[in-house]
C-alpha atoms as a PDB file:
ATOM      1  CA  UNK A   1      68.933  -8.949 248.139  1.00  0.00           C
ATOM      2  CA  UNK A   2      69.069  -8.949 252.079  1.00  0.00           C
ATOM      3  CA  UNK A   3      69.333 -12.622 251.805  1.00  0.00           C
ATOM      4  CA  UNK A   4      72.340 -12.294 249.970  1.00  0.00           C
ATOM      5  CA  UNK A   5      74.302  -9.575 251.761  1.00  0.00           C
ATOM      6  CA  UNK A   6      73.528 -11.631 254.845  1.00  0.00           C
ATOM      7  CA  UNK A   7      74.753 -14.834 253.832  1.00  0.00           C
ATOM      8  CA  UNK A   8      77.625 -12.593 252.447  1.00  0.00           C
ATOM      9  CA  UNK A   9      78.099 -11.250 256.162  1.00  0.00           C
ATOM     10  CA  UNK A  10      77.814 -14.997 257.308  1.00  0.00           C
ATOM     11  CA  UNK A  11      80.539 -16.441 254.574  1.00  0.00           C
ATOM     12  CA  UNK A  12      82.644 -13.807 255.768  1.00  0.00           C
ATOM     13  CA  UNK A  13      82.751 -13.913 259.482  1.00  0.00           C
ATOM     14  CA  UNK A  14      82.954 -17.602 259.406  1.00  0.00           C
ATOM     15  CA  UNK A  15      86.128 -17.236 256.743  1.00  0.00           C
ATOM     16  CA  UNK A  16      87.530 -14.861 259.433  1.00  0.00           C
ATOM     17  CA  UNK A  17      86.867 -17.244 261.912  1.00  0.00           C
ATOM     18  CA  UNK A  18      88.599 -20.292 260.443  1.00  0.00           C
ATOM     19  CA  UNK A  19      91.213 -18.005 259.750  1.00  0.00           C
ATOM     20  CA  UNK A  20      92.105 -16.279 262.944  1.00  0.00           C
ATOM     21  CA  UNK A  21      91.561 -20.482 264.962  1.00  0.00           C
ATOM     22  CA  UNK A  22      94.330 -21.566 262.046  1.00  0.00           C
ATOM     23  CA  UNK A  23      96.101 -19.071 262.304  1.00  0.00           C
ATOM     24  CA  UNK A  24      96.180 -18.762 266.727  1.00  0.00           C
ATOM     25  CA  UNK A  25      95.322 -22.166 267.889  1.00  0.00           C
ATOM     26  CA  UNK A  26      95.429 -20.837 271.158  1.00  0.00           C
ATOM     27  CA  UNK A  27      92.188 -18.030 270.430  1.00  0.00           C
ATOM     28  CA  UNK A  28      88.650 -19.314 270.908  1.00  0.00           C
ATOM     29  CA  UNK A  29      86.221 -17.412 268.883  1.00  0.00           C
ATOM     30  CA  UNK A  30      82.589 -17.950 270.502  1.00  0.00           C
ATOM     31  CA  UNK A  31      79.448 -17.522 268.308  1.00  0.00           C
END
């Protein structure tokens, strides 16, 4: 169960991620 709400967490913030650099090429996101 932790396993999944992590990889949840994970799927998530890297979604975000991709969005937000698409979205402002200009925006670095580290981490």
């Amino acid at each position: 169960m932790t396993i999944a709400i992590v990889d949840d967490a994970v799927l998530i913030r890297q979604g975000l991620k991709k969005l937000i650099e698409t979205s402002y090429p200009d925006v670095t996101i580290v981490g």
